[in-house]
PDB file of N, CA and C in Angstrom:
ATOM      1  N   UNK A   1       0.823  -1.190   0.000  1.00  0.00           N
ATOM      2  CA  UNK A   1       0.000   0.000   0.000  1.00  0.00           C
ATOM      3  C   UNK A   1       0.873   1.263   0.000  1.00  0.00           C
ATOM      4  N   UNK A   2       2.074   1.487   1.142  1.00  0.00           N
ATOM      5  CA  UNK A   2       3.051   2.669   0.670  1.00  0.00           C
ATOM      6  C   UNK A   2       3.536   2.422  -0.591  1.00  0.00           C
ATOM      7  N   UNK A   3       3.911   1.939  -1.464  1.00  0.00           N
ATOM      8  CA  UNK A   3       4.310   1.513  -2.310  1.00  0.00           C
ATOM      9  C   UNK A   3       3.294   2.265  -3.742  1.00  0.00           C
ATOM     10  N   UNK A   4       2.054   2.203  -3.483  1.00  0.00           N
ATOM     11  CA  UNK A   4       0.934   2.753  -4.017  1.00  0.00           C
ATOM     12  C   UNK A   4       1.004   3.795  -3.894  1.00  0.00           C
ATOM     13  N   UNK A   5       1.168   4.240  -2.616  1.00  0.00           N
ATOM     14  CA  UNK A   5       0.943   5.356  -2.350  1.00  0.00           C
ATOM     15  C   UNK A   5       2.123   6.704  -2.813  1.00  0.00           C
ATOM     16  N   UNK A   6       3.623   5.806  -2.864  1.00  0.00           N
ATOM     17  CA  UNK A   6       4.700   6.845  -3.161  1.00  0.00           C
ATOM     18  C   UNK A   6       4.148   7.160  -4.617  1.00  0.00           C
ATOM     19  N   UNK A   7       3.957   5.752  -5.837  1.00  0.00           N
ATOM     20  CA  UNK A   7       4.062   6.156  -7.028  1.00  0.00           C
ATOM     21  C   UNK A   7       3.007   7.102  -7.236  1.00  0.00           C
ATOM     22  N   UNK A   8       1.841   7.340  -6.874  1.00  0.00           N
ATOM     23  CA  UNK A   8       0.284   8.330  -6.797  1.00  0.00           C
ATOM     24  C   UNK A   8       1.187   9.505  -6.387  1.00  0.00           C
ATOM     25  N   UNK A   9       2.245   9.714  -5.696  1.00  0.00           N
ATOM     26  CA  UNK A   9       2.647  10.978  -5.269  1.00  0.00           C
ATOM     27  C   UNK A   9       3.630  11.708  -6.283  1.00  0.00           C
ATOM     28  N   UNK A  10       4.309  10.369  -6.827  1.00  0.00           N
ATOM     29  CA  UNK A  10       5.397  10.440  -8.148  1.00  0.00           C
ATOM     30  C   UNK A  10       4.801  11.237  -9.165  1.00  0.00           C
ATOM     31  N   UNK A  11       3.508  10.486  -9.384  1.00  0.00           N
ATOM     32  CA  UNK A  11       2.748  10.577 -10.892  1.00  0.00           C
ATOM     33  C   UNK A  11       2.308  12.344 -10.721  1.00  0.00           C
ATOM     34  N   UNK A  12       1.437  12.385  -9.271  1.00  0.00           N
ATOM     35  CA  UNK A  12       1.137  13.886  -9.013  1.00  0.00           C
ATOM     36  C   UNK A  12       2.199  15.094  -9.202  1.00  0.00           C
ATOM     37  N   UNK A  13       3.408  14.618  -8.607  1.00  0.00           N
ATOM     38  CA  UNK A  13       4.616  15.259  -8.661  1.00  0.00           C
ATOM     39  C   UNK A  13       4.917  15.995 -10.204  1.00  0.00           C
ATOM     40  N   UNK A  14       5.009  14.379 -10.914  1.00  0.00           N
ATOM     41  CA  UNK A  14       5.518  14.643 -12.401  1.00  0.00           C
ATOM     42  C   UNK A  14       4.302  15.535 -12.859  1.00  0.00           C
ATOM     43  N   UNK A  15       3.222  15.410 -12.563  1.00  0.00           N
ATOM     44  CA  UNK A  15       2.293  16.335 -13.479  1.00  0.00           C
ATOM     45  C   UNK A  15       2.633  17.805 -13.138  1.00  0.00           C
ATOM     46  N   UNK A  16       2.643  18.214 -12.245  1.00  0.00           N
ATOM     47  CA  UNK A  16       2.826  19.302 -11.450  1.00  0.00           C
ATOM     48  C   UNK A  16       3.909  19.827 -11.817  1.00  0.00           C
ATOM     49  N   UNK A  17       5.013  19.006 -12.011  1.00  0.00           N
ATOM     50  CA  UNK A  17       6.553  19.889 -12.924  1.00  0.00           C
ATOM     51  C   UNK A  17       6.015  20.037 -14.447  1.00  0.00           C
ATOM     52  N   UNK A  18       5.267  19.255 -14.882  1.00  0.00           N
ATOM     53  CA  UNK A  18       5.140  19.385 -16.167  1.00  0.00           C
ATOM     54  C   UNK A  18       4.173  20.612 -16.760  1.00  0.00           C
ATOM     55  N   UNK A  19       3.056  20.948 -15.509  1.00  0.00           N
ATOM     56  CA  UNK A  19       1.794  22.061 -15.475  1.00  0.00           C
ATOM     57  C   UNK A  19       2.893  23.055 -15.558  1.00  0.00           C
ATOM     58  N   UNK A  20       3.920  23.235 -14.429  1.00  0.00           N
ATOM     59  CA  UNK A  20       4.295  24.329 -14.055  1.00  0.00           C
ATOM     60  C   UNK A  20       5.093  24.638 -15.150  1.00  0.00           C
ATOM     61  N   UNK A  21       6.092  23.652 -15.944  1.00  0.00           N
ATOM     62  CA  UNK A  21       7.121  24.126 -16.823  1.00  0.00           C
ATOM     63  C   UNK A  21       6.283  24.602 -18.385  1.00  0.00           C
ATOM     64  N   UNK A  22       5.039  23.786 -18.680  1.00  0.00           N
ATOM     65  CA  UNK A  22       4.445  24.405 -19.248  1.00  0.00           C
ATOM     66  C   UNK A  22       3.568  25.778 -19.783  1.00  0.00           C
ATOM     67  N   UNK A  23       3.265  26.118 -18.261  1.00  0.00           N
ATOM     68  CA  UNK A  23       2.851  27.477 -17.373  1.00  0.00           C
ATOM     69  C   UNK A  23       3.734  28.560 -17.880  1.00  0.00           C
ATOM     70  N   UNK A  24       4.867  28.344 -17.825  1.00  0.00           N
ATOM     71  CA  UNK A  24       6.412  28.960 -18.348  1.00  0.00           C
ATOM     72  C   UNK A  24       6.492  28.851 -19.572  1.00  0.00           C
ATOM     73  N   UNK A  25       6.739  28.145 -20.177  1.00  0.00           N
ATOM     74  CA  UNK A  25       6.250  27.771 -21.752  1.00  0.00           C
ATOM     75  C   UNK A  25       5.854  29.109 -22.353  1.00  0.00           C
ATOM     76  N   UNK A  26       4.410  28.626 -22.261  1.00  0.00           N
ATOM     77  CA  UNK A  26       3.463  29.625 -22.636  1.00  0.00           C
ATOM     78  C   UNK A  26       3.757  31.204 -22.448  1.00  0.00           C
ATOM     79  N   UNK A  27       3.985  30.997 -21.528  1.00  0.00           N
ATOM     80  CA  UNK A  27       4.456  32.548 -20.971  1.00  0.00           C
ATOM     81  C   UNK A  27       5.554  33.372 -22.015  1.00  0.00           C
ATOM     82  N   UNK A  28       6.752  32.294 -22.105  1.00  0.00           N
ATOM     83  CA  UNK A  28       7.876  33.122 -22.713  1.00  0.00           C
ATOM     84  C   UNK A  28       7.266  33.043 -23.718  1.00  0.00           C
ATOM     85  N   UNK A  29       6.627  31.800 -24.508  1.00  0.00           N
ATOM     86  CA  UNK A  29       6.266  32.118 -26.146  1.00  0.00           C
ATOM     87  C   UNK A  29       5.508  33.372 -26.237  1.00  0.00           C
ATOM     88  N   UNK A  30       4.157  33.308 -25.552  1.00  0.00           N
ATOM     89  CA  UNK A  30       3.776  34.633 -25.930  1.00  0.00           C
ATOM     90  C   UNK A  30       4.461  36.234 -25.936  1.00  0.00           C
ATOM     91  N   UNK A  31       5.400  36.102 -25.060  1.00  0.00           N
ATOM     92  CA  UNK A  31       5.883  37.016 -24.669  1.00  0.00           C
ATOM     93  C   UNK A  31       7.249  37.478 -26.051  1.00  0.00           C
ATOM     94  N   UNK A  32       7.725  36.242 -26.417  1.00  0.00           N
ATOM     95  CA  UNK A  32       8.850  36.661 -27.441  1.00  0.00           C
ATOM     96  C   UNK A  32       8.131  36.689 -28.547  1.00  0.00           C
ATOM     97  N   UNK A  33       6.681  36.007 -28.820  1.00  0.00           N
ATOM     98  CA  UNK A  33       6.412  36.481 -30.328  1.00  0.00           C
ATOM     99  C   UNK A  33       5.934  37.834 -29.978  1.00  0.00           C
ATOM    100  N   UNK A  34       5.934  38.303 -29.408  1.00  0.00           N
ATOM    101  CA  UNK A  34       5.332  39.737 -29.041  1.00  0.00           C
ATOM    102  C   UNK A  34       3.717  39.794 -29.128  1.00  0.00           C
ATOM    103  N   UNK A  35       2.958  38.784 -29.325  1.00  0.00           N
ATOM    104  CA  UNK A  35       1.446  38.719 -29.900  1.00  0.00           C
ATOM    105  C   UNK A  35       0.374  39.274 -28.668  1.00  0.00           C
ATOM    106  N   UNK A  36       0.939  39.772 -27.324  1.00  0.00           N
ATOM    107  CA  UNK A  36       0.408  40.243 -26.348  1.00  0.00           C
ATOM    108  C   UNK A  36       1.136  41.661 -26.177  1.00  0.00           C
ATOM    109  N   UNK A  37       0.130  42.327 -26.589  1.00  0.00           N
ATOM    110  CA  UNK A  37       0.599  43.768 -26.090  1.00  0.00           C
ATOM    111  C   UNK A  37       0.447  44.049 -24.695  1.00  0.00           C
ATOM    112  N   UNK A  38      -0.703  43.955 -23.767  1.00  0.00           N
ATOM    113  CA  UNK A  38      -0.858  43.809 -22.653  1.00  0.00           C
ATOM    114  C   UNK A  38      -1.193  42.407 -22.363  1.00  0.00           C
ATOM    115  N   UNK A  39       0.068  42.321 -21.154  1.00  0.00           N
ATOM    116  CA  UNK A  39       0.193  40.729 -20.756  1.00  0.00           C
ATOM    117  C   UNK A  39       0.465  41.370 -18.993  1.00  0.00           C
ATOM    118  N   UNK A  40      -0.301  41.090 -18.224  1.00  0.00           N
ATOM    119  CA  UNK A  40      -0.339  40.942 -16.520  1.00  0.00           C
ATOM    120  C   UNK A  40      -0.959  40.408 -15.806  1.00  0.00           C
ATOM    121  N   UNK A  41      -0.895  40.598 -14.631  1.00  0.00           N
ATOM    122  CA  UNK A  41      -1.777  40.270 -13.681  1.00  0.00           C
ATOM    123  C   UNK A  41      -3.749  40.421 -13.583  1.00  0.00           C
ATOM    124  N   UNK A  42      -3.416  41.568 -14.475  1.00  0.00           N
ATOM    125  CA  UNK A  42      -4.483  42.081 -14.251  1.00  0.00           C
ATOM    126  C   UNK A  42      -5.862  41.966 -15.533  1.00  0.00           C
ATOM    127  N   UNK A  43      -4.683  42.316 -16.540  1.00  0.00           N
ATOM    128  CA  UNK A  43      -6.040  42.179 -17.637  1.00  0.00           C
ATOM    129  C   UNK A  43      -4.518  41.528 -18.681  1.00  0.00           C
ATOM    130  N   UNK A  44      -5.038  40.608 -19.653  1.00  0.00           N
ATOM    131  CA  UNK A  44      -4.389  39.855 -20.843  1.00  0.00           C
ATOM    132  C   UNK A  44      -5.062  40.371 -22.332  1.00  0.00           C
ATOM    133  N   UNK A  45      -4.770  40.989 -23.084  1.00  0.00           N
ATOM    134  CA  UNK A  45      -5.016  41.125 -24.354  1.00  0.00           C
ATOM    135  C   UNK A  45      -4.003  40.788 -25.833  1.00  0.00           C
ATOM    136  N   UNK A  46      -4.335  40.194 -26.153  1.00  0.00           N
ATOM    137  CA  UNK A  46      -3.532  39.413 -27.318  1.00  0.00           C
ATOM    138  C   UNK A  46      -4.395  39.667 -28.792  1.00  0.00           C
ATOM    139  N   UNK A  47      -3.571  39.145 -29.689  1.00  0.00           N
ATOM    140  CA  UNK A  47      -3.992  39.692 -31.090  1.00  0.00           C
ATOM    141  C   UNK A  47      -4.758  38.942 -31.719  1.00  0.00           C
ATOM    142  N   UNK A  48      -4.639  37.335 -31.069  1.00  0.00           N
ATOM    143  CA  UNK A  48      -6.202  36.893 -31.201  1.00  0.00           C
ATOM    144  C   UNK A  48      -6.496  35.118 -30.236  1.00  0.00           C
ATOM    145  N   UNK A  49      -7.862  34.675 -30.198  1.00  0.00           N
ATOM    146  CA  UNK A  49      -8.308  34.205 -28.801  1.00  0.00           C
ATOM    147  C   UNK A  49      -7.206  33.108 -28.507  1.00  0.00           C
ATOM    148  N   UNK A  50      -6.422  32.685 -29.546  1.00  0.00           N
ATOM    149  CA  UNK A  50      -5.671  31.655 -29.388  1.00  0.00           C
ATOM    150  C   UNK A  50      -5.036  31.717 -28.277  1.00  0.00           C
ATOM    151  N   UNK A  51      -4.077  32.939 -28.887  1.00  0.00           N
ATOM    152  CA  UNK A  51      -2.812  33.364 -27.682  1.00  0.00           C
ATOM    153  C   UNK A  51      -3.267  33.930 -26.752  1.00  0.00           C
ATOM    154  N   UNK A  52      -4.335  34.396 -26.471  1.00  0.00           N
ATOM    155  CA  UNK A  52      -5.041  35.285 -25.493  1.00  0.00           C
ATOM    156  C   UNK A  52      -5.681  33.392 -24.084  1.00  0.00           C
ATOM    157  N   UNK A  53      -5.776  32.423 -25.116  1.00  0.00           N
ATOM    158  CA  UNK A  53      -6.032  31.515 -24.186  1.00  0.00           C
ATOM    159  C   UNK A  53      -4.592  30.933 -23.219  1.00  0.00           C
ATOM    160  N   UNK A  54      -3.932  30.990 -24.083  1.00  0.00           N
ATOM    161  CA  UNK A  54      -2.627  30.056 -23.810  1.00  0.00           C
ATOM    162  C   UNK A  54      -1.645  31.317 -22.810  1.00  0.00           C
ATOM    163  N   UNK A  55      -2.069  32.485 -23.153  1.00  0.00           N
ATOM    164  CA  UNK A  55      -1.182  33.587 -21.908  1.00  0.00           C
ATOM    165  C   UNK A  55      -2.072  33.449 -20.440  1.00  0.00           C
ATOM    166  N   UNK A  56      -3.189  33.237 -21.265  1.00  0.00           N
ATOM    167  CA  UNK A  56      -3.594  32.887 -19.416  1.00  0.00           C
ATOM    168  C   UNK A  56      -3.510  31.770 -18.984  1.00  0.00           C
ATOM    169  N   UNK A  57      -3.707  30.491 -19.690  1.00  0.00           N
ATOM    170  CA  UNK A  57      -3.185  29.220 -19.029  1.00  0.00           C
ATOM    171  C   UNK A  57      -1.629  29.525 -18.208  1.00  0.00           C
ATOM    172  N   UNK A  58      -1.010  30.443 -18.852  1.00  0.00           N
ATOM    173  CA  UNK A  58       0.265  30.636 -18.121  1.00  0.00           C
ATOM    174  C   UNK A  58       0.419  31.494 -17.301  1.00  0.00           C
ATOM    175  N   UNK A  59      -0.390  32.206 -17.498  1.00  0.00           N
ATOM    176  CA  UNK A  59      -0.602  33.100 -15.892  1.00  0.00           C
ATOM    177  C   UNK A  59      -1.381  32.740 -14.904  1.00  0.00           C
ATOM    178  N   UNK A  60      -2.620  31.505 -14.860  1.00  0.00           N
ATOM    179  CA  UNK A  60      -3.118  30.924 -13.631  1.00  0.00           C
ATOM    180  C   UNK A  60      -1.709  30.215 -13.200  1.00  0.00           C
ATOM    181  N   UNK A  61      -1.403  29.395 -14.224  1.00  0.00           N
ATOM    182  CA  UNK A  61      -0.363  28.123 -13.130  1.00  0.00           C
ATOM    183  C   UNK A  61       0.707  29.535 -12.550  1.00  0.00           C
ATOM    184  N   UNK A  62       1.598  30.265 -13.469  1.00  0.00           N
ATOM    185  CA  UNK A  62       2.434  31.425 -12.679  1.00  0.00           C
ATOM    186  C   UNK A  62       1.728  31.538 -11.538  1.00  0.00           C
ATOM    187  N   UNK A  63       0.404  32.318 -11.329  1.00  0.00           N
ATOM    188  CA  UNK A  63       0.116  33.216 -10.232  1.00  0.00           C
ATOM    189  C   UNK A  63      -0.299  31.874  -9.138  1.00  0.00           C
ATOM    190  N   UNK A  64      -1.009  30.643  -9.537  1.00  0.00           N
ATOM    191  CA  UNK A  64      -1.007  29.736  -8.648  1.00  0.00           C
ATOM    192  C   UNK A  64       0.311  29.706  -8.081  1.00  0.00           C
ATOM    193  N   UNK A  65       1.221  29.187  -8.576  1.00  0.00           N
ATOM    194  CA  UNK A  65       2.915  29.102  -8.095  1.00  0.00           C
ATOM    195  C   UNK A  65       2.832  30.240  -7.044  1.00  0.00           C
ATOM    196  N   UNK A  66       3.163  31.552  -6.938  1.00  0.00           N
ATOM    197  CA  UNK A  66       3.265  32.052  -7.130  1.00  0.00           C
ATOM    198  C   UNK A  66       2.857  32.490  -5.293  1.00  0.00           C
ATOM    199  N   UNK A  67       1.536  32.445  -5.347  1.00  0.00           N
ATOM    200  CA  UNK A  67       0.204  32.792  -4.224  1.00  0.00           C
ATOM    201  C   UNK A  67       0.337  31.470  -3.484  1.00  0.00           C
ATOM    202  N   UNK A  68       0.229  30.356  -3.949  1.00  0.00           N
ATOM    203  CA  UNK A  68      -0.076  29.203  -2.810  1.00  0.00           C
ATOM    204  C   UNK A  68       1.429  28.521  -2.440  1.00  0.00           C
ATOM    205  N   UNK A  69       2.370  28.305  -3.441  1.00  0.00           N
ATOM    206  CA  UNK A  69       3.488  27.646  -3.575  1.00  0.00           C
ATOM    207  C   UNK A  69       2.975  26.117  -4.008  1.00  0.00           C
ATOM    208  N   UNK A  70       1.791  25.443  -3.870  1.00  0.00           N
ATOM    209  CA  UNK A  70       1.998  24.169  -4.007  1.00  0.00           C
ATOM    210  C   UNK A  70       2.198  23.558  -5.487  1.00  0.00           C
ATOM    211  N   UNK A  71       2.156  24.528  -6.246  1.00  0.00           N
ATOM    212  CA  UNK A  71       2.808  23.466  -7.597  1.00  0.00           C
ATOM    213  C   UNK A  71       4.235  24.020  -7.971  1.00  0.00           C
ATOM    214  N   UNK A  72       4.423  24.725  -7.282  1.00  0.00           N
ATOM    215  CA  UNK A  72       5.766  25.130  -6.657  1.00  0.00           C
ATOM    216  C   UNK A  72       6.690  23.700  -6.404  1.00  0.00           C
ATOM    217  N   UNK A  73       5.950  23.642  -5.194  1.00  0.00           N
ATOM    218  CA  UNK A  73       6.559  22.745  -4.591  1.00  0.00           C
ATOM    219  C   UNK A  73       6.345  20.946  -4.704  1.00  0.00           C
ATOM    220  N   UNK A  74       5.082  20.847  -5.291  1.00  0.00           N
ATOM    221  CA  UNK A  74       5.007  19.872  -6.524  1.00  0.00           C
ATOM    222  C   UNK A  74       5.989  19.065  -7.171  1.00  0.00           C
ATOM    223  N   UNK A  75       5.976  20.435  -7.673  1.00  0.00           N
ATOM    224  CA  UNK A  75       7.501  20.540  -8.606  1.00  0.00           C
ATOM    225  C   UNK A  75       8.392  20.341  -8.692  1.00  0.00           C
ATOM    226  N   UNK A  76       9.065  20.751  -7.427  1.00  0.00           N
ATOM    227  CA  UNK A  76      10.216  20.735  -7.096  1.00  0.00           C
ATOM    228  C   UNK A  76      10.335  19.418  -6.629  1.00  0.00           C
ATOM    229  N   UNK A  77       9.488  18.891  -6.215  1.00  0.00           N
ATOM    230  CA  UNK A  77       9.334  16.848  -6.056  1.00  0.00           C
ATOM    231  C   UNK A  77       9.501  16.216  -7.014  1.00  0.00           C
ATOM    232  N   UNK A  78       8.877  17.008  -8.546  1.00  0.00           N
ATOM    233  CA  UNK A  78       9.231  16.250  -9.313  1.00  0.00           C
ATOM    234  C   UNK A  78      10.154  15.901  -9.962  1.00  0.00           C
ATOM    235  N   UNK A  79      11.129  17.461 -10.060  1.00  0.00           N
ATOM    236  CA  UNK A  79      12.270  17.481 -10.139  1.00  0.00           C
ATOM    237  C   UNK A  79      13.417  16.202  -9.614  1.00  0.00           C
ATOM    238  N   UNK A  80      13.023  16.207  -7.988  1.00  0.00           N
ATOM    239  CA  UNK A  80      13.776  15.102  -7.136  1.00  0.00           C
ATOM    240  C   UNK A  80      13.575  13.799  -7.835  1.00  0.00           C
ATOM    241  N   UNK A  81      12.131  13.437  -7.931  1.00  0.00           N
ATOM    242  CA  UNK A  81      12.069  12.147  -8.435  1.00  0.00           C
ATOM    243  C   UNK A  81      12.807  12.033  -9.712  1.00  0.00           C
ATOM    244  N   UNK A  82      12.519  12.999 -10.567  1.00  0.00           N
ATOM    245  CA  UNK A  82      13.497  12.534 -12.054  1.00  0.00           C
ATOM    246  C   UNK A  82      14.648  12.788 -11.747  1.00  0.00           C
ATOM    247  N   UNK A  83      15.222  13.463 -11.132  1.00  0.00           N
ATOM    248  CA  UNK A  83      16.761  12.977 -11.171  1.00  0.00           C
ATOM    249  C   UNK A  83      17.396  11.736 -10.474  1.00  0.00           C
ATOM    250  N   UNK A  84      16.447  11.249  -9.304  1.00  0.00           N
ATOM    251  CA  UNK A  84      16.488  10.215  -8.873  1.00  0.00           C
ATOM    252  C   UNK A  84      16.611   8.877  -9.790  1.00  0.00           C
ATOM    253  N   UNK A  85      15.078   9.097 -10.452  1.00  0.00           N
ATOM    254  CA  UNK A  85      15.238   8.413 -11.326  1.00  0.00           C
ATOM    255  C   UNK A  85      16.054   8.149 -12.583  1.00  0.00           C
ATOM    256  N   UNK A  86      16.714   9.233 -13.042  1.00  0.00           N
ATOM    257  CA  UNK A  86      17.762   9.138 -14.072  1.00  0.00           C
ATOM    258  C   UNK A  86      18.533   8.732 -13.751  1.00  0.00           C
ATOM    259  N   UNK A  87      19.361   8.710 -12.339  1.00  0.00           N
ATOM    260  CA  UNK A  87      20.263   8.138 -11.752  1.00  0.00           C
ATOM    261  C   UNK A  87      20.011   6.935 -11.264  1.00  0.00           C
ATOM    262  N   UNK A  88      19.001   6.456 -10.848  1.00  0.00           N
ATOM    263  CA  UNK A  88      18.804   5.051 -11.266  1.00  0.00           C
ATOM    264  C   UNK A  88      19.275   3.965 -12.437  1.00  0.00           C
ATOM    265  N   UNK A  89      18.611   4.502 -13.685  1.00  0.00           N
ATOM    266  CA  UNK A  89      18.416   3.855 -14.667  1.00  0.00           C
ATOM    267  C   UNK A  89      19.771   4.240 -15.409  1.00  0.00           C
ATOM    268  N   UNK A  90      20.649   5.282 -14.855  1.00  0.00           N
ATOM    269  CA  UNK A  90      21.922   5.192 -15.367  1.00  0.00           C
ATOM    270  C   UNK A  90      22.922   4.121 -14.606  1.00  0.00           C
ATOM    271  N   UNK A  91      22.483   3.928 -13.527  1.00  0.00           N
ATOM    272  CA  UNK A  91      22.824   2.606 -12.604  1.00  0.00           C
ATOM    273  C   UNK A  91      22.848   1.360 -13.252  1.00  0.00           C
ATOM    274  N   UNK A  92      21.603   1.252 -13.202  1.00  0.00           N
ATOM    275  CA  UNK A  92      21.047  -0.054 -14.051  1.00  0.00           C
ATOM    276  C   UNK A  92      21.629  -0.311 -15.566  1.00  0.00           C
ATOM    277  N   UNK A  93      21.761   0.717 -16.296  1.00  0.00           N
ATOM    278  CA  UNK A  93      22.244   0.411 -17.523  1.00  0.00           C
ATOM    279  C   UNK A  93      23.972   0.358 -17.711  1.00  0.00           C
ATOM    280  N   UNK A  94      24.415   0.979 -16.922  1.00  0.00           N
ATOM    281  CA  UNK A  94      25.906   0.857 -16.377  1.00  0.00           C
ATOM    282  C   UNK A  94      26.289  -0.702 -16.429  1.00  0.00           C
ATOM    283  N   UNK A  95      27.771  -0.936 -17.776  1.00  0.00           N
ATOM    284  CA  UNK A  95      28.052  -2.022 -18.079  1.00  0.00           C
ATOM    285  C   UNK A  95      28.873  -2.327 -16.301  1.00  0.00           C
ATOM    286  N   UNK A  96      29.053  -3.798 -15.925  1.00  0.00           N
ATOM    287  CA  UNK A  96      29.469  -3.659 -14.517  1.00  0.00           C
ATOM    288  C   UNK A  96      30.927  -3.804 -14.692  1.00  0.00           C
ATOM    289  N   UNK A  97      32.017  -3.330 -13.789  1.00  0.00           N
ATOM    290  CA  UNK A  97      33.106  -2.761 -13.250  1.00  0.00           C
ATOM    291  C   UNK A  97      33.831  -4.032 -13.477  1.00  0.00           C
ATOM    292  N   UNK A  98      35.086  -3.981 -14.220  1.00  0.00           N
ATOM    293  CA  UNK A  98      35.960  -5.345 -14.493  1.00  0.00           C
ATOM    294  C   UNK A  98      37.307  -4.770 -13.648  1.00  0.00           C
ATOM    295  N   UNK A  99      37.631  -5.853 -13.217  1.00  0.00           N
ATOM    296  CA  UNK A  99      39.007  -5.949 -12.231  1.00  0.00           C
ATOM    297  C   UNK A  99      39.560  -6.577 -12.300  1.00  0.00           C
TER     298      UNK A  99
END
């Protein structure tokens, strides 16, 4: 049952780095194609509904981050687990040590 329970925390984790890095994503794209003239907190206007959707998908997860910390900190779990895990499976695939 812990066992269940770590990977449910893994899987939550990984989503949560992936919301958040996406969150970011969005953000810089809109921001370097320039297609948002006004881009804040407050009001989002873009040049049309596309990008006007996708700057705010990236400004809830930002301002979530941001205000609560928990996909913040999510995140930052998920981070742990994948490097964990990369270092695992670089373990595992590691030809073994001749002497």
């Amino acid at each position: 049952m812990a066992r269940l329970g770590l990977l449910v925390f893994k899987l939550i984790c990984y989503l949560a780095l992936l919301a958040v890095l996406a969150g970011i994503a969005s953000l810089l794209f809109v921001s370097k194609m320039d297609v948002c003239p006004r881009l804040d907190e407050g009001d989002i206007s873009c040049t049309s509904p596309f990008y006007e959707s996708l700057a705010s998908f990236g400004m809830v997860v930002v301002l979530a981050t941001v205000f609560t910390g928990l996909p913040g900190l999510l995140a930052l779990g998920g981070v742990v687990f994948l490097i964990r895990d990369l270092l695992n499976l670089r373990r595992r695939s590691a030809p073994p040590k001749q002497h």
